[in-house]
C-alpha atoms as a PDB file:
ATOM      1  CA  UNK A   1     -10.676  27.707  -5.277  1.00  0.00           C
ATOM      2  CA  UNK A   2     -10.597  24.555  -3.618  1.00  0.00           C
ATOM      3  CA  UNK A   3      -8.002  23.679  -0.564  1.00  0.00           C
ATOM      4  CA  UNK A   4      -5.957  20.275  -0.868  1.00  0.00           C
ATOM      5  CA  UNK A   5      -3.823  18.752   1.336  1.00  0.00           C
ATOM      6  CA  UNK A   6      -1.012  16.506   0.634  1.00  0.00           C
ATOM      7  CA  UNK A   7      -0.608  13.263   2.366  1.00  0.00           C
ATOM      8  CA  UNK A   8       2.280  11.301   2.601  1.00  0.00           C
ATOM      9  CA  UNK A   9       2.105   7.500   3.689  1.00  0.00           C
ATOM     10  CA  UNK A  10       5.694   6.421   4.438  1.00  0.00           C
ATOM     11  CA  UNK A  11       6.457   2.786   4.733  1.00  0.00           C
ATOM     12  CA  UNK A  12       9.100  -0.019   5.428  1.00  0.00           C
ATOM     13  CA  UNK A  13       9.180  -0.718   1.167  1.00  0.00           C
ATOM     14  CA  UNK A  14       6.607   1.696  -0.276  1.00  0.00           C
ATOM     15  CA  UNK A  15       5.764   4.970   0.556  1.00  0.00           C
ATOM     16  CA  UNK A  16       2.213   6.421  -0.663  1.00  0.00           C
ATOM     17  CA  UNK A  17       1.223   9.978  -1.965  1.00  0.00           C
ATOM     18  CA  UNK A  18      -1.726  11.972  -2.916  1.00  0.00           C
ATOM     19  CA  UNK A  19      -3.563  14.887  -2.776  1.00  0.00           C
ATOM     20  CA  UNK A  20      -6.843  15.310  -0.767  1.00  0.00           C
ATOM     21  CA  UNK A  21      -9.858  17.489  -0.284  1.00  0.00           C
ATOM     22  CA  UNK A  22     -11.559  18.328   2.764  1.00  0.00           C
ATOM     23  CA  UNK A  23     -14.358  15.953   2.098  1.00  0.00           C
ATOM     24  CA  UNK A  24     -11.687  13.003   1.779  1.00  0.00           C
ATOM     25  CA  UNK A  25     -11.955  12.725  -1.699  1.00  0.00           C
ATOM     26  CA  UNK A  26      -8.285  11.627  -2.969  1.00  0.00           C
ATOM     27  CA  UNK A  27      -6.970  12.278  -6.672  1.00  0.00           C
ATOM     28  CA  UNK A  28      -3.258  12.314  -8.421  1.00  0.00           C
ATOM     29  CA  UNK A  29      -2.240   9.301  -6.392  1.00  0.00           C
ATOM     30  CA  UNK A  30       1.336   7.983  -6.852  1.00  0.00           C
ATOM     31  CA  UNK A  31       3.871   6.204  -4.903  1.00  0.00           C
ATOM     32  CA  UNK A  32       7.664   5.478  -4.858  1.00  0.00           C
ATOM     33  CA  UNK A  33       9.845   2.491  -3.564  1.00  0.00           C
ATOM     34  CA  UNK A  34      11.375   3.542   0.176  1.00  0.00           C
ATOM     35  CA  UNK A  35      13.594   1.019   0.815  1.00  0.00           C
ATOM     36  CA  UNK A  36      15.567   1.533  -2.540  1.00  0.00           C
ATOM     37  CA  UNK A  37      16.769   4.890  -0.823  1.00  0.00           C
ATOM     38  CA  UNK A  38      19.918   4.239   1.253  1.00  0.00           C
ATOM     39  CA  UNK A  39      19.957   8.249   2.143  1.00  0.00           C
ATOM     40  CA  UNK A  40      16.525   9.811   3.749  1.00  0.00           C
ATOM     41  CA  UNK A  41      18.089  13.410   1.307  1.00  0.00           C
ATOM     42  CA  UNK A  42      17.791  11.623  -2.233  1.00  0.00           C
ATOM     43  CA  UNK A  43      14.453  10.067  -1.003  1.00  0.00           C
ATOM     44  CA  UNK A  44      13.172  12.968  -0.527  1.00  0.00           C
ATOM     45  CA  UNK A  45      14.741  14.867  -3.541  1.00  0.00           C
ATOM     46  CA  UNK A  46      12.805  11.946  -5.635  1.00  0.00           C
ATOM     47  CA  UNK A  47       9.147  12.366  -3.940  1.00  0.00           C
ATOM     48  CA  UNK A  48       9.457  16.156  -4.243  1.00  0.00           C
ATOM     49  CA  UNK A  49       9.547  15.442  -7.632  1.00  0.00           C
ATOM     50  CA  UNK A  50       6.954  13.752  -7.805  1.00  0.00           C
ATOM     51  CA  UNK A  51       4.777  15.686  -5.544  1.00  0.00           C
ATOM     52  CA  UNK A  52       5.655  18.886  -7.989  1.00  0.00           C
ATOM     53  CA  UNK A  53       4.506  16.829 -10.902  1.00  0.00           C
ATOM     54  CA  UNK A  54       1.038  16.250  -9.488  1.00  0.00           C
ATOM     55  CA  UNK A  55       0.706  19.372  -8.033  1.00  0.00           C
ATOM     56  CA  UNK A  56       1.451  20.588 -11.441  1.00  0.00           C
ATOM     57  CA  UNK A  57      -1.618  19.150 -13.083  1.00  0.00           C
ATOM     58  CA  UNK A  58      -4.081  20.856 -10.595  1.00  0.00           C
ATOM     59  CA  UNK A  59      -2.211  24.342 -11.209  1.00  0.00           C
ATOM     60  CA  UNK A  60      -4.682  26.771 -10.740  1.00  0.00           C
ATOM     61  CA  UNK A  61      -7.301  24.712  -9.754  1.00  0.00           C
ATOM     62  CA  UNK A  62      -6.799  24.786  -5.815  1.00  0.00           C
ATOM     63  CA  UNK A  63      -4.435  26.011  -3.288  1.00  0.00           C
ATOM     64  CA  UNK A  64      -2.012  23.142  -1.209  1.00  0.00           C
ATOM     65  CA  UNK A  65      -2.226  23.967   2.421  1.00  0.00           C
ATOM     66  CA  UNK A  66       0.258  21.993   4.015  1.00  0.00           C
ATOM     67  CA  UNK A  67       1.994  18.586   4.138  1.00  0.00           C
ATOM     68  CA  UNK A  68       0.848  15.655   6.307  1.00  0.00           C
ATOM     69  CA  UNK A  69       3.323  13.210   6.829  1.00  0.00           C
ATOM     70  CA  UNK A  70       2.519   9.562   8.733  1.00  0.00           C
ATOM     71  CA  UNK A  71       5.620   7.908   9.235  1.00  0.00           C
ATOM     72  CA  UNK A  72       7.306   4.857  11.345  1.00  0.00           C
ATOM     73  CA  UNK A  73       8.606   6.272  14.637  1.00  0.00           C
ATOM     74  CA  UNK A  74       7.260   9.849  13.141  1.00  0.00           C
ATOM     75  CA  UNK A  75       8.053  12.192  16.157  1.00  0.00           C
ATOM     76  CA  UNK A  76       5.161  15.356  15.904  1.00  0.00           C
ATOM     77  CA  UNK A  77       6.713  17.896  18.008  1.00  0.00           C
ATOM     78  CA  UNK A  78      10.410  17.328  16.536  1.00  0.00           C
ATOM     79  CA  UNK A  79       9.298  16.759  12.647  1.00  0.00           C
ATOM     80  CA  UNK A  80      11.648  13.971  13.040  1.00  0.00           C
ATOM     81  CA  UNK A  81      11.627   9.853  11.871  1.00  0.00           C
ATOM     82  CA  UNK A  82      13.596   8.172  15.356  1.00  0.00           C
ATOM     83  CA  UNK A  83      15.405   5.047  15.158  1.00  0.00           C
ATOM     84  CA  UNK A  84      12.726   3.876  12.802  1.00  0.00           C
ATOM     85  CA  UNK A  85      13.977  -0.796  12.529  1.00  0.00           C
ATOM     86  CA  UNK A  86      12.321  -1.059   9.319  1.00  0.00           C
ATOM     87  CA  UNK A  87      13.892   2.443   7.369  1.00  0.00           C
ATOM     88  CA  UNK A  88      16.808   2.207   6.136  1.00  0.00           C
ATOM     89  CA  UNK A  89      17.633   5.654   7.683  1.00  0.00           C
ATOM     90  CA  UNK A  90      19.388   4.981  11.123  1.00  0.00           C
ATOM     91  CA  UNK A  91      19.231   7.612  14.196  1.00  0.00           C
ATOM     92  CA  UNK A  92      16.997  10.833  13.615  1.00  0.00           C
ATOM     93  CA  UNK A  93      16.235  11.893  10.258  1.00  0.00           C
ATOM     94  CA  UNK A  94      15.205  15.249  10.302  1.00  0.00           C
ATOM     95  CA  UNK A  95      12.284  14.956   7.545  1.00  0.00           C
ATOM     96  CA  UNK A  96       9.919  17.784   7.905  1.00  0.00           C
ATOM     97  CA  UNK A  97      12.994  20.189   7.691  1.00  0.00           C
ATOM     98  CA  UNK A  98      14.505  17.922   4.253  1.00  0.00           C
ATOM     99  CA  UNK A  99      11.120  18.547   2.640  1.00  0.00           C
ATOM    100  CA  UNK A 100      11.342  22.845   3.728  1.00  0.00           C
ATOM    101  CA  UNK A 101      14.032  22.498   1.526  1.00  0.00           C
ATOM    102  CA  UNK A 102      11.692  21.970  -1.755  1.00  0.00           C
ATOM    103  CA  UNK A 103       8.087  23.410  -0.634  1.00  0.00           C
ATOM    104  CA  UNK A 104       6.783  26.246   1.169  1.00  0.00           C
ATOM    105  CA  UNK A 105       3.838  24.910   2.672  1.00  0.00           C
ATOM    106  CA  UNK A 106       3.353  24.090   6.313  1.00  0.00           C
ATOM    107  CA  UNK A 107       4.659  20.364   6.934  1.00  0.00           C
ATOM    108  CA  UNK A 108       3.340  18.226   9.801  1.00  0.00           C
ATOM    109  CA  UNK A 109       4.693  14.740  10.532  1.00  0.00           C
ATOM    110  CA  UNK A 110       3.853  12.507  13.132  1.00  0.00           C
ATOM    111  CA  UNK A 111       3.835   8.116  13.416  1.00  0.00           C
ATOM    112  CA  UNK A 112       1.650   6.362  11.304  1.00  0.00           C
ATOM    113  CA  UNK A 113      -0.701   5.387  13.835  1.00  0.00           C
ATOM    114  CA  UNK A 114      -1.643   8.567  15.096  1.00  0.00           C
ATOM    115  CA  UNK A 115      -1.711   9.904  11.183  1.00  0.00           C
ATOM    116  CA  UNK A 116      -4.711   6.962  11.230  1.00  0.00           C
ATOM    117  CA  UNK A 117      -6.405   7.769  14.231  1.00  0.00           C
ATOM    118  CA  UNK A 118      -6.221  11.691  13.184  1.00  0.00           C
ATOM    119  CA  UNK A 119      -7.880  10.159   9.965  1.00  0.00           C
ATOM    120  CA  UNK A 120     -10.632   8.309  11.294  1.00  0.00           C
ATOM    121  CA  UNK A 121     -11.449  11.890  13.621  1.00  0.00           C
ATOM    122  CA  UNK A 122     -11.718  14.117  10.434  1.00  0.00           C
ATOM    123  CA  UNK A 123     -13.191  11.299   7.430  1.00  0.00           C
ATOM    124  CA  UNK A 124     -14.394   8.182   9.315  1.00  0.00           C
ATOM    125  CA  UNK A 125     -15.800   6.420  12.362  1.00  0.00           C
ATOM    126  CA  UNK A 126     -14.816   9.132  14.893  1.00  0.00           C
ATOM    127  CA  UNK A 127     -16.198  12.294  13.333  1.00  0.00           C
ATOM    128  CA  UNK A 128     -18.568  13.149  16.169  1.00  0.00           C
ATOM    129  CA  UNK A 129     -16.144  11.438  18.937  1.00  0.00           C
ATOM    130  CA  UNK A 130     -13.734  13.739  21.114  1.00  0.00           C
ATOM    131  CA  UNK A 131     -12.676  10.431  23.146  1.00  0.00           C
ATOM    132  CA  UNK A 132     -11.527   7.427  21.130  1.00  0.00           C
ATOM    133  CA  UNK A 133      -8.685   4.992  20.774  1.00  0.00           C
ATOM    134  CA  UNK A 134      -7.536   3.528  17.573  1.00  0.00           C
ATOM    135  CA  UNK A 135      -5.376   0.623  16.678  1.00  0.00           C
ATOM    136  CA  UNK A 136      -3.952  -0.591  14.178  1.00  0.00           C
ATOM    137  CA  UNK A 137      -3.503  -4.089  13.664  1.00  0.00           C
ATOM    138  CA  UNK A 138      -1.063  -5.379  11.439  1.00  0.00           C
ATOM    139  CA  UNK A 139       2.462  -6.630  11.205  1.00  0.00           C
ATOM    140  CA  UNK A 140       2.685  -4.758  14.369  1.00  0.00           C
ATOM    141  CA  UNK A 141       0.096  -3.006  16.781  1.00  0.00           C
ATOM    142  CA  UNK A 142       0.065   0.534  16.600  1.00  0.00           C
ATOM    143  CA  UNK A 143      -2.108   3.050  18.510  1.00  0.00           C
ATOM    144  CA  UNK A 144      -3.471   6.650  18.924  1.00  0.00           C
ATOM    145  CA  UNK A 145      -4.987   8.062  21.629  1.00  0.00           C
ATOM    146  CA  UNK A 146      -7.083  11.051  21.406  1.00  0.00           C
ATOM    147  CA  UNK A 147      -8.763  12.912  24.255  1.00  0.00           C
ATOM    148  CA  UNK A 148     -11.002  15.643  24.857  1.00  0.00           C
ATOM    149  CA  UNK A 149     -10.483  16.373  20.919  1.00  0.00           C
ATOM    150  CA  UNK A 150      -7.080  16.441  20.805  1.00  0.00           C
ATOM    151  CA  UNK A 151      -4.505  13.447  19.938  1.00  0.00           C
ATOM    152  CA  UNK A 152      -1.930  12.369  23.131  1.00  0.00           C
ATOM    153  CA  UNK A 153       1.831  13.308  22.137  1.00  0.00           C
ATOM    154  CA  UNK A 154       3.105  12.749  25.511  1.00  0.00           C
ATOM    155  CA  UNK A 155       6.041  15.093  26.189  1.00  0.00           C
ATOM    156  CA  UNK A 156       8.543  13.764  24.025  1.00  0.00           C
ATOM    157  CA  UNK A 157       6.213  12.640  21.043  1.00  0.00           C
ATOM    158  CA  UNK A 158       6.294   9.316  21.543  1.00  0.00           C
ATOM    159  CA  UNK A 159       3.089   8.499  23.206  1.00  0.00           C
ATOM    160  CA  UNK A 160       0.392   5.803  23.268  1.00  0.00           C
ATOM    161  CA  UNK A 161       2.537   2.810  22.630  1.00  0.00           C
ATOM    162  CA  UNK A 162      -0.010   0.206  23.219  1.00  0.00           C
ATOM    163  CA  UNK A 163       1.456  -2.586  21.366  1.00  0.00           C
ATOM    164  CA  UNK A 164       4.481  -2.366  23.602  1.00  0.00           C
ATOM    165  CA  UNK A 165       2.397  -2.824  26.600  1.00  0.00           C
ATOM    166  CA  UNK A 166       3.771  -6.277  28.040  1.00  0.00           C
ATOM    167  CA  UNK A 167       0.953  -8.780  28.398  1.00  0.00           C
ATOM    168  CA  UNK A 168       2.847 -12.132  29.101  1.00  0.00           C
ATOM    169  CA  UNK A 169       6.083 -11.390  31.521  1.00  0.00           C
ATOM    170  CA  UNK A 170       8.930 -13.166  29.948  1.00  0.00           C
ATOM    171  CA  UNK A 171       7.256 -13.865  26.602  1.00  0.00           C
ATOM    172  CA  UNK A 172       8.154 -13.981  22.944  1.00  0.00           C
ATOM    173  CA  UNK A 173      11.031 -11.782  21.815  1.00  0.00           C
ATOM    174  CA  UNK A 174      10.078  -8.799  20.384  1.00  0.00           C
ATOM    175  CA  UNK A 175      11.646  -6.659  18.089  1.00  0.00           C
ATOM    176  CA  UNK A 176      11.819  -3.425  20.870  1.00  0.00           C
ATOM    177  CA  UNK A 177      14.368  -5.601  22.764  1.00  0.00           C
ATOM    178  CA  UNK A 178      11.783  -6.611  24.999  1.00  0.00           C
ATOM    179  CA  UNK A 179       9.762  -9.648  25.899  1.00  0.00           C
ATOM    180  CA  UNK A 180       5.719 -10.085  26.174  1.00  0.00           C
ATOM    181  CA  UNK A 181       4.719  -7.306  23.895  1.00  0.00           C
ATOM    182  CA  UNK A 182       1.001  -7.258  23.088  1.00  0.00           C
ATOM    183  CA  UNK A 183       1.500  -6.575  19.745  1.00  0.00           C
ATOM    184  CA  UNK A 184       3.701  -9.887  19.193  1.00  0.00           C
ATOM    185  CA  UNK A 185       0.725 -11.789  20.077  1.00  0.00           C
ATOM    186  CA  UNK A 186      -2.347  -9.426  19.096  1.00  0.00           C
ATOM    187  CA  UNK A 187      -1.516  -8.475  15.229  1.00  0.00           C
ATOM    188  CA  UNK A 188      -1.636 -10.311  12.298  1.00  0.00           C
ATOM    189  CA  UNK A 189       2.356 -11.638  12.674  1.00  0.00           C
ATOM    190  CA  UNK A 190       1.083 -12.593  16.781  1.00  0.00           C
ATOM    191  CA  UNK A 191      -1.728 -14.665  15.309  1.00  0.00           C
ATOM    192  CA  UNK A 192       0.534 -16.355  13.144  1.00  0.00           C
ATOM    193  CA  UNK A 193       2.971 -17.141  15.884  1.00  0.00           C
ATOM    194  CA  UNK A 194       0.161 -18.659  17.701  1.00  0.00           C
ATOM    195  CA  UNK A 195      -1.178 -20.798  15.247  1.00  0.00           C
ATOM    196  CA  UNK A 196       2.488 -22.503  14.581  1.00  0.00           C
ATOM    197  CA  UNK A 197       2.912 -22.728  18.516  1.00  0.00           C
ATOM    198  CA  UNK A 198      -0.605 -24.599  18.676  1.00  0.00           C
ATOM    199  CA  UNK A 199       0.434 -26.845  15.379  1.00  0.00           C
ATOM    200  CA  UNK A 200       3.170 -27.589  17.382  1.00  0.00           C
ATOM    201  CA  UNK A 201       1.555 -29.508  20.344  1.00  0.00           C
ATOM    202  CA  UNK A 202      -1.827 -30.338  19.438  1.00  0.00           C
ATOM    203  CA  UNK A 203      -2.757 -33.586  17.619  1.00  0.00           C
ATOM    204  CA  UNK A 204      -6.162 -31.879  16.363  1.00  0.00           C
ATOM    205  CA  UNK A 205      -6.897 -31.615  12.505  1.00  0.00           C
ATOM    206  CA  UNK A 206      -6.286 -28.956  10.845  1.00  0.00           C
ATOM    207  CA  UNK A 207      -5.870 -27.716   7.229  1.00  0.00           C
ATOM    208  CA  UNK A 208      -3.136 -25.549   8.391  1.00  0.00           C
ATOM    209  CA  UNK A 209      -1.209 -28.404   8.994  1.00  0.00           C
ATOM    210  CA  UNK A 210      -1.523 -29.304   4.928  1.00  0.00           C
ATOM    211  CA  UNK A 211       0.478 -25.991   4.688  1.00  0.00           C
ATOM    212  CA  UNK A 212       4.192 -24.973   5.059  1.00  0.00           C
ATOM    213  CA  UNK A 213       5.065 -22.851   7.913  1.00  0.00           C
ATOM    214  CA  UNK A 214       6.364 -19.812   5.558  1.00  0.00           C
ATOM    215  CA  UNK A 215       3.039 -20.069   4.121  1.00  0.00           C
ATOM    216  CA  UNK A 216       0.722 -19.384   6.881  1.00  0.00           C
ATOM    217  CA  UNK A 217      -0.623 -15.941   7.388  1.00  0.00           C
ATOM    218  CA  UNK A 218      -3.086 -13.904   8.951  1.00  0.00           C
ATOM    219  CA  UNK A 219      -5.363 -14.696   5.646  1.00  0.00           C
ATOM    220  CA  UNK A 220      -5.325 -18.489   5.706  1.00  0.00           C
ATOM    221  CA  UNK A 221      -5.809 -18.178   9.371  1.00  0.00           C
ATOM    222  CA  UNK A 222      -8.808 -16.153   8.599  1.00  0.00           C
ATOM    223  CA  UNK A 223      -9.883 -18.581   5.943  1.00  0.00           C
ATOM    224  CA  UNK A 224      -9.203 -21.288   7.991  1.00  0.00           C
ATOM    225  CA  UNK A 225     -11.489 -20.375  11.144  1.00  0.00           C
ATOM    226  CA  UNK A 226     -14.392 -19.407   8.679  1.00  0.00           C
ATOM    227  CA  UNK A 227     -14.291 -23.216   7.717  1.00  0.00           C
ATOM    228  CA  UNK A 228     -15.051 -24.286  10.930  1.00  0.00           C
ATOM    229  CA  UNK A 229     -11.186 -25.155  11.869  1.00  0.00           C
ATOM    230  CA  UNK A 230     -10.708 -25.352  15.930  1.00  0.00           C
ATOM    231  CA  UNK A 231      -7.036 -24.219  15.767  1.00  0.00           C
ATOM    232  CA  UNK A 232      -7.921 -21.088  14.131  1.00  0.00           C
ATOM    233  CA  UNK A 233     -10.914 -20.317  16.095  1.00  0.00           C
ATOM    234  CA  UNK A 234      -9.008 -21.045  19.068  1.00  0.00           C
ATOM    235  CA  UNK A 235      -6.233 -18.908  17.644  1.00  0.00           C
ATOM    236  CA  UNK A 236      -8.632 -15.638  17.189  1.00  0.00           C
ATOM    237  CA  UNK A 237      -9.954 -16.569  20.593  1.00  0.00           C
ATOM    238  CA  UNK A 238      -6.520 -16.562  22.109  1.00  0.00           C
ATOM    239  CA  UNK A 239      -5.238 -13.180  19.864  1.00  0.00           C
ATOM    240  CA  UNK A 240      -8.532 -11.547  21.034  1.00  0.00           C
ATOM    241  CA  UNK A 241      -8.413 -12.506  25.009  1.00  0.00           C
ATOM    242  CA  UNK A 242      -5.035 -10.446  24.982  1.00  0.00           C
ATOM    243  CA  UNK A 243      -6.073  -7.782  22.642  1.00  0.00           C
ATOM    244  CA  UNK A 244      -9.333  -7.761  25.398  1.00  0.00           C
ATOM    245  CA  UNK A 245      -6.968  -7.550  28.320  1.00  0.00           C
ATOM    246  CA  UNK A 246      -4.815  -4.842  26.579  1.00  0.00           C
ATOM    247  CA  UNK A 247      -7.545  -2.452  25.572  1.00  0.00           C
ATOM    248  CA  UNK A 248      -9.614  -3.258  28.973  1.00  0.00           C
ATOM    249  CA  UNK A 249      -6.148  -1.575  30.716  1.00  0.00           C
ATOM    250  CA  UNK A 250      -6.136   1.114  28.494  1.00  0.00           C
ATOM    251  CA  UNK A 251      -9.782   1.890  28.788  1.00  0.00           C
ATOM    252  CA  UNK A 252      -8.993   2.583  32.661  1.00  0.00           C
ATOM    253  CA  UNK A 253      -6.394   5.294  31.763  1.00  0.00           C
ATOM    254  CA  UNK A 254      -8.636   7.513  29.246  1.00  0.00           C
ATOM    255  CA  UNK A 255     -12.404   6.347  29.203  1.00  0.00           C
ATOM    256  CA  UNK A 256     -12.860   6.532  25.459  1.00  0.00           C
ATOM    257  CA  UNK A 257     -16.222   6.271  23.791  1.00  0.00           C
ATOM    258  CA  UNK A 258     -15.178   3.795  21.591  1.00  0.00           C
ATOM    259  CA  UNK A 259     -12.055   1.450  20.355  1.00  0.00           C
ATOM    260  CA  UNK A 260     -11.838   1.723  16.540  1.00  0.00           C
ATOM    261  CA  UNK A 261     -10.244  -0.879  14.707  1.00  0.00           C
ATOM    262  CA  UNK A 262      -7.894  -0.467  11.807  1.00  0.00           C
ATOM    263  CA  UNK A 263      -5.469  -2.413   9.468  1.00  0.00           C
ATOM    264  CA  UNK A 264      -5.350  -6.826   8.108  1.00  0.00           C
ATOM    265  CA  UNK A 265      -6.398  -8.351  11.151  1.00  0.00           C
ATOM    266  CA  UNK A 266      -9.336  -7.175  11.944  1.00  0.00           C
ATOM    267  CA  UNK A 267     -10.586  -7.360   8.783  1.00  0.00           C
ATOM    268  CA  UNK A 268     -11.563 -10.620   9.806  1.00  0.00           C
ATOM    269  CA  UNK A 269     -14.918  -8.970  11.600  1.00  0.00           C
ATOM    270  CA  UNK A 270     -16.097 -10.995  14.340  1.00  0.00           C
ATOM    271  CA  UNK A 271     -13.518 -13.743  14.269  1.00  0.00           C
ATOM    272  CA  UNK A 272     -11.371 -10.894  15.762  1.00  0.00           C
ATOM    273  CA  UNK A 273     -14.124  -8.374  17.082  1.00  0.00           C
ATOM    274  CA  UNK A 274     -16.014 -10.525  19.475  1.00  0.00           C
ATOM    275  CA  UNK A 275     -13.713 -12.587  21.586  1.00  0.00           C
ATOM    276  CA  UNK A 276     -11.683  -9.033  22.219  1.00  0.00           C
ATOM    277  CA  UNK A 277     -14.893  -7.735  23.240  1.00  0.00           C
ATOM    278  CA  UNK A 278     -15.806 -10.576  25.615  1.00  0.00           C
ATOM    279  CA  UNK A 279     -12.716 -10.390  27.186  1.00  0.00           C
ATOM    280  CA  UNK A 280     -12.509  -6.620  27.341  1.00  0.00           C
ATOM    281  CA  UNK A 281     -15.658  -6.479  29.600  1.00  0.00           C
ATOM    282  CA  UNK A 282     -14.705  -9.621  31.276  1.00  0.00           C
ATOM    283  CA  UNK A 283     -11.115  -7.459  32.491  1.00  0.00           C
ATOM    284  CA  UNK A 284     -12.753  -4.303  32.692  1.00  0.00           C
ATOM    285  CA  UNK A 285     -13.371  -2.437  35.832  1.00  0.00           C
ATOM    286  CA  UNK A 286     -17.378  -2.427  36.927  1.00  0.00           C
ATOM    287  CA  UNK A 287     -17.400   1.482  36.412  1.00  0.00           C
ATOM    288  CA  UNK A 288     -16.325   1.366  32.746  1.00  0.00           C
ATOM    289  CA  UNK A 289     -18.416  -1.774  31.633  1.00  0.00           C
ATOM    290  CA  UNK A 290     -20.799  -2.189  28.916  1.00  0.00           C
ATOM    291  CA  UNK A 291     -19.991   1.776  28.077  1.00  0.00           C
ATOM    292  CA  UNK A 292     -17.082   1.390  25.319  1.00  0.00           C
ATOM    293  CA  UNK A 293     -17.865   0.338  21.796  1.00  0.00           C
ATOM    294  CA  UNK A 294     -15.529  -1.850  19.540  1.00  0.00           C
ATOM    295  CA  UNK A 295     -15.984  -1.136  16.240  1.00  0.00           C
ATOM    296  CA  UNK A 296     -14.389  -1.270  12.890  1.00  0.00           C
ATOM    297  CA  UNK A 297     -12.527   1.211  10.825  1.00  0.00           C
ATOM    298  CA  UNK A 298     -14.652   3.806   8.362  1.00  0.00           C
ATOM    299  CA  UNK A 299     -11.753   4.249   6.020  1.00  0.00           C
ATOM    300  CA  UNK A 300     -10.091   0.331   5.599  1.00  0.00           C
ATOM    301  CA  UNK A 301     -12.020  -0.105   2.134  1.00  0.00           C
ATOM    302  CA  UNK A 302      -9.693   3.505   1.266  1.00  0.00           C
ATOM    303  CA  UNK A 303      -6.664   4.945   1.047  1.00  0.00           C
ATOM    304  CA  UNK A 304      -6.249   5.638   5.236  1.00  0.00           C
ATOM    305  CA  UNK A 305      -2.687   6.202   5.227  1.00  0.00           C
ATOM    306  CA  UNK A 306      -2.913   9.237   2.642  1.00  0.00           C
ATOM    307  CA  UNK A 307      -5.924  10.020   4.705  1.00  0.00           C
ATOM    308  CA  UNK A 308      -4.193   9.764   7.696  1.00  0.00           C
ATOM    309  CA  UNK A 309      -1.529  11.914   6.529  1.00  0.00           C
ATOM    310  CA  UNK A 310      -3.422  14.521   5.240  1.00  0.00           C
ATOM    311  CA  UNK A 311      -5.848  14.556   8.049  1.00  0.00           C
ATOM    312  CA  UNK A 312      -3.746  15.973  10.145  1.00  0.00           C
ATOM    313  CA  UNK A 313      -3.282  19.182   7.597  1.00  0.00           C
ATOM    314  CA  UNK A 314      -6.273  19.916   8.329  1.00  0.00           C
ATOM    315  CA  UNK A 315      -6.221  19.090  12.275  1.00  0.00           C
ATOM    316  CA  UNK A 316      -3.469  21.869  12.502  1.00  0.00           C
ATOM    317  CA  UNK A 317      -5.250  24.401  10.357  1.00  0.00           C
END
């Protein structure tokens, strides 16, 4: 009989289900609106539901081993969501224990970012790596860090914040309360704040300029550069000298093999990919140059975050 997993993508206005196999082949997807839930207990009531529905249709077909669960501030050892800003659930929402409520099956729940780099260890770019960092760039930077096989929780869970790493002292606001985060200048929101600040003072041409500033995104920026426009080139240049210097720094704390990334930004290939690897060698220390690969995701062109999720399933089996 074959064994399934569950994964379970939560986000900021969707949240994204699905049952996998152990060769990352996913079936019965589905997905409900988060943000229409006020309470985390009738958000969960509803995907149970739903879960039971498509669990239904594969009734004697396979056996569900567990619940993955990649969430925003997704705490592994607790089984908890923490002050997530972009839930509507305030404080600690005690989800793993909401969804023992409706299912017997082992559930595991940690951030989404080390749901992804768990993914990319058991379906995609890492399968043969034991030492790897991943990163996730999109509205925000996110990060995992595994070593010697085995993802960093730190002791309270909430390790391997990269993107809150602070790369210009005093710099643009971000939404921890802080100032200077590297992931308000290397993500696909950083590179948009870049281009308006360079709109702003230069008297260059650029087709960005034909646009309105609420219309400017990572994609036009992308678009942009690909025509040949300075501002955006120097824009990807700029996002990937920080996103160089940030990875360079983390390099020195774990040596990984490689630096995988994940998510909208660097979907733009080597707009993105080879000014943060110029930089990264030009900031890294002379013992750990020329030894770390950049390279992209295996499992953007999928369904990662049920991946993710579900990965981990597996992980803890």
């Amino acid at each position: 009989m074959k064994e399934i997993a569950i994964g379970i993508d939560i986000g900021g206005t969707n949240t994204k289900f699905g049952l996998v196999d152990r060769a990352g082949n996913t079936f019965n997807e589905g997905f409900i609106k988060t943000h229409q839930y006020e309470k985390a207990d009738d958000f969960v009531k509803d995907l149970a539901g739903e879960l039971k529905k498509i669990i239904s249709i594969q009734k004697g077909e396979c056996t569900i081993k567990g619940i993955g669960i990649g969430a925003p501030n997704g705490n592994y050892y607790r089984g908890t969501i923490e002050f997530a800003p972009n839930l509507r659930w305030k404080g600690i929402v005690k989800l793993a224990d909401l969804f023992k409520k409706y299912f017997d099956y082992p559930v595991i729940l940690t951030n989404d970012a080390d749901a992804a780099a768990i993914g990319e260890m058991i379906y995609g770019a890492a399968k043969d790596m034991k030492d790897f960092i991943l990163v996730t760039l999109g509205t925000g930077l996110g990060c995992g860090f595994i070593a010697n096989g085995e993802m960093i929780y730190g002791h309270d869970g909430f390790a391997g914040e990269l993107g809150h790493t602070i790369v210009i002292p005093d710099g643009r606001q971000c939404g921890c309360g802080r100032k200077g985060c590297l992931e308000q200048y290397a993500s696909a929101t950083g590179i948009v704040k870049t281009v308006l600040e360079m709109l702003e003072y230069s008297y260059r041409d650029s087709k960005l300029k034909l646009l309105k500033k609420e219309d400017i995104t990572s994609e036009e920026i992308f678009e942009a550069a690909k025509a040949g426009d300075k501002i955006a080139l120097d824009a990807f240049d700029y996002t990937g000298k920080l996103l160089g210097m940030g990875l360079a720094n983390a390099v020195a704390i774990t040596s990984p093999e490689a630096i995988i990334l994940f998510g909208g930004l660097s979907l733009a290939g080597d707009y993105i990919f080879n000014p943060t690897k110029k930089y990264m060698e030009e900031y890294l220390l002379n013992i750990y140059k020329n030894k770390v690969k950049i390279i992209p995701s295996a499992l953007n062109d999928k369904n990662a975050a049920i991946l993710g999720a579900s990965a981990m399933v597996w992980k803890n089996l």
